[in-house]
PDB file of N, CA and C in Angstrom:
ATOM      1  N   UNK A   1       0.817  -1.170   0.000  1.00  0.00           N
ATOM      2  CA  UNK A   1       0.000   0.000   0.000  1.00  0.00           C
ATOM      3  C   UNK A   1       0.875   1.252   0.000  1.00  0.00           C
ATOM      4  N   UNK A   2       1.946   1.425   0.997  1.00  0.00           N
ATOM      5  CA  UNK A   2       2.938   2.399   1.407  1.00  0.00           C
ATOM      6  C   UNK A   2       3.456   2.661  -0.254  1.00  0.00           C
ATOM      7  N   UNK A   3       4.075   1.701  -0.921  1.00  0.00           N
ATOM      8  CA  UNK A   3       4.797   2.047  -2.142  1.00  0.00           C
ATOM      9  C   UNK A   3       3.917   2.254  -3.701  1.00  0.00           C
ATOM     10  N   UNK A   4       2.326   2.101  -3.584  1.00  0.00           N
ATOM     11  CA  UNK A   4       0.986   1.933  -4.050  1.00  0.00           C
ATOM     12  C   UNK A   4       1.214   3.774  -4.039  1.00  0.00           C
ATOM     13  N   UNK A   5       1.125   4.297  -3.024  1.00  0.00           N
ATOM     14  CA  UNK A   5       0.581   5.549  -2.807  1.00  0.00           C
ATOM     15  C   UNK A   5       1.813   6.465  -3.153  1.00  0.00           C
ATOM     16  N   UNK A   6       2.829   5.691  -2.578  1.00  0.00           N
ATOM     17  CA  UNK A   6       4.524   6.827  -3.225  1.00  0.00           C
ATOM     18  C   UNK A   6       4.230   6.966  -4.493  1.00  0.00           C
ATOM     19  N   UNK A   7       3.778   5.833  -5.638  1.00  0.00           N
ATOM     20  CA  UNK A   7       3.964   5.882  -7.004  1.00  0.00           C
ATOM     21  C   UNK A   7       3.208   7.045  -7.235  1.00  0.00           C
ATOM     22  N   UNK A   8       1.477   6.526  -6.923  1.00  0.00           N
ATOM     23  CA  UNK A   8       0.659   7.566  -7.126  1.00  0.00           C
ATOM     24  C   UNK A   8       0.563   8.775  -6.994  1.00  0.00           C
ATOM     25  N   UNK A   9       1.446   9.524  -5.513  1.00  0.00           N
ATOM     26  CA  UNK A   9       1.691  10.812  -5.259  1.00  0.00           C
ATOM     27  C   UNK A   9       2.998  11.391  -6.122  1.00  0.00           C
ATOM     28  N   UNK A  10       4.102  10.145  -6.744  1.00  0.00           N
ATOM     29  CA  UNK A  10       5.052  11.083  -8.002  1.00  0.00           C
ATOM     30  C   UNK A  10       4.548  10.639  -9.287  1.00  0.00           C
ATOM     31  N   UNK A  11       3.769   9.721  -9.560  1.00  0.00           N
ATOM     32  CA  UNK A  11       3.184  10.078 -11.046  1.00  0.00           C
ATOM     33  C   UNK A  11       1.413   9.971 -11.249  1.00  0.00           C
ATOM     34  N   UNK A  12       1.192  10.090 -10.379  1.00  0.00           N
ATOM     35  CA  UNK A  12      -0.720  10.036 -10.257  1.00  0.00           C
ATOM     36  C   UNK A  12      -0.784  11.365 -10.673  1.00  0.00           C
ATOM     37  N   UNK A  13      -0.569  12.798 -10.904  1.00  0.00           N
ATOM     38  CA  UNK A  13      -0.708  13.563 -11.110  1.00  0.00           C
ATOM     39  C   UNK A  13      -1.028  14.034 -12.726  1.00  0.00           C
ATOM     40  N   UNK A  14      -0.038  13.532 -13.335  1.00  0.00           N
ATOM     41  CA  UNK A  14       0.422  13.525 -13.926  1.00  0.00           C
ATOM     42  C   UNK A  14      -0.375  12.985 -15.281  1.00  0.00           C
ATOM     43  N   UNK A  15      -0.429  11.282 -14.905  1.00  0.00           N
ATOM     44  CA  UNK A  15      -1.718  10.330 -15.441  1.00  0.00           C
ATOM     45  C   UNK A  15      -3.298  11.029 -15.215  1.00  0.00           C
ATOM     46  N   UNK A  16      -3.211  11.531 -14.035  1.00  0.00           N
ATOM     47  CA  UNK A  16      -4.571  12.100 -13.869  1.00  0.00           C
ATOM     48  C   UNK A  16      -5.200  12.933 -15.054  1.00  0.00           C
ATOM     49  N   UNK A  17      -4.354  14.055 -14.792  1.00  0.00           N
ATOM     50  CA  UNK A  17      -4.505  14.714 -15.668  1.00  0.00           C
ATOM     51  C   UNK A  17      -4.599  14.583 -17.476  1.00  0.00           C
ATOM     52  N   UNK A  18      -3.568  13.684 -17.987  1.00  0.00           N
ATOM     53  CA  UNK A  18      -3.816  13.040 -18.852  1.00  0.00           C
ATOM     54  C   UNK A  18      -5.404  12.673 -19.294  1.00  0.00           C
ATOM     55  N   UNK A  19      -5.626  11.829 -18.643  1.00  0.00           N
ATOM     56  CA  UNK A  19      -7.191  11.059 -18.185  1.00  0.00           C
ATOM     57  C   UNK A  19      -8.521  12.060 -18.085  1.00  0.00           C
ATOM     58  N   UNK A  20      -8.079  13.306 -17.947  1.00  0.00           N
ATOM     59  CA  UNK A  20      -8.893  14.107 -17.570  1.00  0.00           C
ATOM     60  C   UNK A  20     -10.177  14.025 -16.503  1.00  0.00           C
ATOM     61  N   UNK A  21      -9.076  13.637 -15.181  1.00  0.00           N
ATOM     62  CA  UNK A  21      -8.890  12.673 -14.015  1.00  0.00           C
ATOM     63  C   UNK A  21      -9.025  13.929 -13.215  1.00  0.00           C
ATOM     64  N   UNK A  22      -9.812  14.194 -11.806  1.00  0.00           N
ATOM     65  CA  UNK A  22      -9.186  15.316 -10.840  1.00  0.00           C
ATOM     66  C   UNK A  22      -8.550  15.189 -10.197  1.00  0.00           C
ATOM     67  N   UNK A  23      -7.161  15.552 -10.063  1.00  0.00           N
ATOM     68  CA  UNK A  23      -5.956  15.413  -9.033  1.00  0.00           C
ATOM     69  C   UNK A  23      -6.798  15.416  -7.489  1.00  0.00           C
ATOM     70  N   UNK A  24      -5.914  14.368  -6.812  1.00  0.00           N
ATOM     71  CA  UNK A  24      -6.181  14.705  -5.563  1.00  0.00           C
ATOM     72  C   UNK A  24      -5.874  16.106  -4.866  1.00  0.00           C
ATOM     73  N   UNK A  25      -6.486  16.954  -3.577  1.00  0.00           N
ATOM     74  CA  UNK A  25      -6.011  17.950  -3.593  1.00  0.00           C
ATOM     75  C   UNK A  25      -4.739  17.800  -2.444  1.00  0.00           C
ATOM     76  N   UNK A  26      -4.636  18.985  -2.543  1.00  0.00           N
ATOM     77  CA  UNK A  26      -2.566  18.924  -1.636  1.00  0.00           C
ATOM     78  C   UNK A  26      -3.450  18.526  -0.531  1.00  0.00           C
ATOM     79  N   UNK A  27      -4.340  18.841   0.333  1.00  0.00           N
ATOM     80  CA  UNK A  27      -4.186  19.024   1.716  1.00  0.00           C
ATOM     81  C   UNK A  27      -4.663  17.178   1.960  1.00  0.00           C
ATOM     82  N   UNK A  28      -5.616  16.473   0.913  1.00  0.00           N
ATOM     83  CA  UNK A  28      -6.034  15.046   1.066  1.00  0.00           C
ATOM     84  C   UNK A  28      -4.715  14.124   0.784  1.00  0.00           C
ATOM     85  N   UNK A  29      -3.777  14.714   0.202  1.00  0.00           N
ATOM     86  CA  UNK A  29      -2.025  14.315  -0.195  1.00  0.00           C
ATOM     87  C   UNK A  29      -1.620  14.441   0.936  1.00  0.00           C
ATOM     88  N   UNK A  30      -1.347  15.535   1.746  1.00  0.00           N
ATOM     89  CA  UNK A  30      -1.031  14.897   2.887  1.00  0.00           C
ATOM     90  C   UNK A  30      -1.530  14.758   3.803  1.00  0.00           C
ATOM     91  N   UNK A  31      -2.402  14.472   4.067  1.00  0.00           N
ATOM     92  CA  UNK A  31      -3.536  13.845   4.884  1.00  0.00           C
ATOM     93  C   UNK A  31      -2.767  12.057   4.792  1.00  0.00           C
ATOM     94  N   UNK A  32      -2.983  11.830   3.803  1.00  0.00           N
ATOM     95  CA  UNK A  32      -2.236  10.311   3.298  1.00  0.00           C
ATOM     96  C   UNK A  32      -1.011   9.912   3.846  1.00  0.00           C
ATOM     97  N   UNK A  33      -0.313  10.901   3.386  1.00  0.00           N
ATOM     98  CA  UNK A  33       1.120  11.113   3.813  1.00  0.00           C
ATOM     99  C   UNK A  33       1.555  10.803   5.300  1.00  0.00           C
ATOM    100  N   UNK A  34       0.653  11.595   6.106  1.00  0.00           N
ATOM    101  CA  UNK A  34       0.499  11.563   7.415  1.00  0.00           C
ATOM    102  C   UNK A  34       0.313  10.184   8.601  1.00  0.00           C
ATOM    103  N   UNK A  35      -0.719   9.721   7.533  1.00  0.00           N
ATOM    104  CA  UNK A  35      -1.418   8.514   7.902  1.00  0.00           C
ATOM    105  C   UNK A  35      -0.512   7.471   7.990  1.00  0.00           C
ATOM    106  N   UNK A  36       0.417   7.634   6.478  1.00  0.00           N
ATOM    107  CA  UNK A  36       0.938   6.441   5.823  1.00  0.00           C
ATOM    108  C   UNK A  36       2.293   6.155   7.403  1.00  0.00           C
ATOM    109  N   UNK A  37       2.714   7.671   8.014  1.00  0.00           N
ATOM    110  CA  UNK A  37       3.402   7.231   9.109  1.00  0.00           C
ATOM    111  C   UNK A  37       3.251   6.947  10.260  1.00  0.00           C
ATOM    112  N   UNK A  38       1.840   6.250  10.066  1.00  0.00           N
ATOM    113  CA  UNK A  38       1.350   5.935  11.536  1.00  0.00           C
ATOM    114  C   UNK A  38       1.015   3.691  11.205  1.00  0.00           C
ATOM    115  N   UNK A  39       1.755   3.784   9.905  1.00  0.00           N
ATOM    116  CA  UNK A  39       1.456   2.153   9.604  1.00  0.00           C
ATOM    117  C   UNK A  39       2.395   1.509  10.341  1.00  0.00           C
ATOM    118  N   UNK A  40       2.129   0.431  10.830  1.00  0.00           N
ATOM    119  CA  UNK A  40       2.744  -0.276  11.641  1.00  0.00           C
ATOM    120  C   UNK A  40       2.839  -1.891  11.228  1.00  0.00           C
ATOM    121  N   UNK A  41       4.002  -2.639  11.206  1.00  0.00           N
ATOM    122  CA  UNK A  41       3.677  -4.164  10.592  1.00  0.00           C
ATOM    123  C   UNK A  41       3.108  -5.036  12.093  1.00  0.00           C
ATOM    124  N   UNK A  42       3.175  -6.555  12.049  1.00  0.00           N
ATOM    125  CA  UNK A  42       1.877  -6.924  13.158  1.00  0.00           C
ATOM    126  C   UNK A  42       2.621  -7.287  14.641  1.00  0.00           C
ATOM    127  N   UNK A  43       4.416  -6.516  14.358  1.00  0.00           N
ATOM    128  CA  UNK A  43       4.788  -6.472  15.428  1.00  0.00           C
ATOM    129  C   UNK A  43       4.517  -5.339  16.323  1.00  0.00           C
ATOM    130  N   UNK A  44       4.081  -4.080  15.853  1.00  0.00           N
ATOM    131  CA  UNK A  44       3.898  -3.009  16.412  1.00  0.00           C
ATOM    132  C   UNK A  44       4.943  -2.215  15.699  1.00  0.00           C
ATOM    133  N   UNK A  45       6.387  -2.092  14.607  1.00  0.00           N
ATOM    134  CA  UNK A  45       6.871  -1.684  14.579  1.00  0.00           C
ATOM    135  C   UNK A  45       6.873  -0.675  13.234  1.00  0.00           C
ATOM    136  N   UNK A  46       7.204   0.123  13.816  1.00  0.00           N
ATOM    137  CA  UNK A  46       6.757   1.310  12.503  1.00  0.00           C
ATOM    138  C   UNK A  46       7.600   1.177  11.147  1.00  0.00           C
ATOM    139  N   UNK A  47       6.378   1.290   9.836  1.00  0.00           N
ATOM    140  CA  UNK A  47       7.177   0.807   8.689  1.00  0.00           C
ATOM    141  C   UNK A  47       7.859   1.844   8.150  1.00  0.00           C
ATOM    142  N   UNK A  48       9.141   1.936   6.941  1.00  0.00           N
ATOM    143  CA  UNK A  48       9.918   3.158   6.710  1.00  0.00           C
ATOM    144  C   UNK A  48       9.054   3.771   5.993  1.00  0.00           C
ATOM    145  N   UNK A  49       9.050   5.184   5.909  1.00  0.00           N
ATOM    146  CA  UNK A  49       8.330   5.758   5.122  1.00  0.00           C
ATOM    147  C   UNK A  49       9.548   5.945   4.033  1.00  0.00           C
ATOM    148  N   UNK A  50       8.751   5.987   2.685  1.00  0.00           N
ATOM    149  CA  UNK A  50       9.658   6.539   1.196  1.00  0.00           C
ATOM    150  C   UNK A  50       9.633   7.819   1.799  1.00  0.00           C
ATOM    151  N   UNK A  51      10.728   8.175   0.573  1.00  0.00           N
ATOM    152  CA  UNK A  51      11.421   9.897   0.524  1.00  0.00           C
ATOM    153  C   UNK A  51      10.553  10.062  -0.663  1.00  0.00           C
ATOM    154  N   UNK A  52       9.514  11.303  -0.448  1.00  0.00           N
ATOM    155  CA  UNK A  52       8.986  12.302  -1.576  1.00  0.00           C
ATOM    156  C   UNK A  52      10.118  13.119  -1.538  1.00  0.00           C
ATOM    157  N   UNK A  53      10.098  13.201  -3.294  1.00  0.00           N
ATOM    158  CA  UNK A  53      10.970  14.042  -4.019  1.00  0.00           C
ATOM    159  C   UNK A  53       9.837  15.226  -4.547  1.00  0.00           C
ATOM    160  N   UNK A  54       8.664  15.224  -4.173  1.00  0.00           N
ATOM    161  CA  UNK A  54       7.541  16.142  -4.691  1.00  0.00           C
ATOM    162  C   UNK A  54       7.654  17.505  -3.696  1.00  0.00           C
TER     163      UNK A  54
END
């Protein structure tokens, strides 16, 4: 999911638009973003977050 959503937040934009798709907006981007560092695997231990280059 974590590397699902990295792709989508550096080229979902992009495709979207293409598609004549509505970008997600910044603040629901990181809303995600946010979230994505609260995932945990089923030891309790927090997973790495990717580096946005966005």
């Amino acid at each position: 999911m974590i590397q699902f959503f990295t792709w989508a937040f550096m080229e979902g934009d992009t495709i979207a638009n293409s598609l004549d798709y509505v970008r997600l907006p910044d603040n629901v981007q990181a809303r995600v973003v946010h979230e994505m560092g609260n995932v945990v695997d089923a030891s309790g231990k927090q997973l790495a977050m990717p580096v946005f280059l966005k």
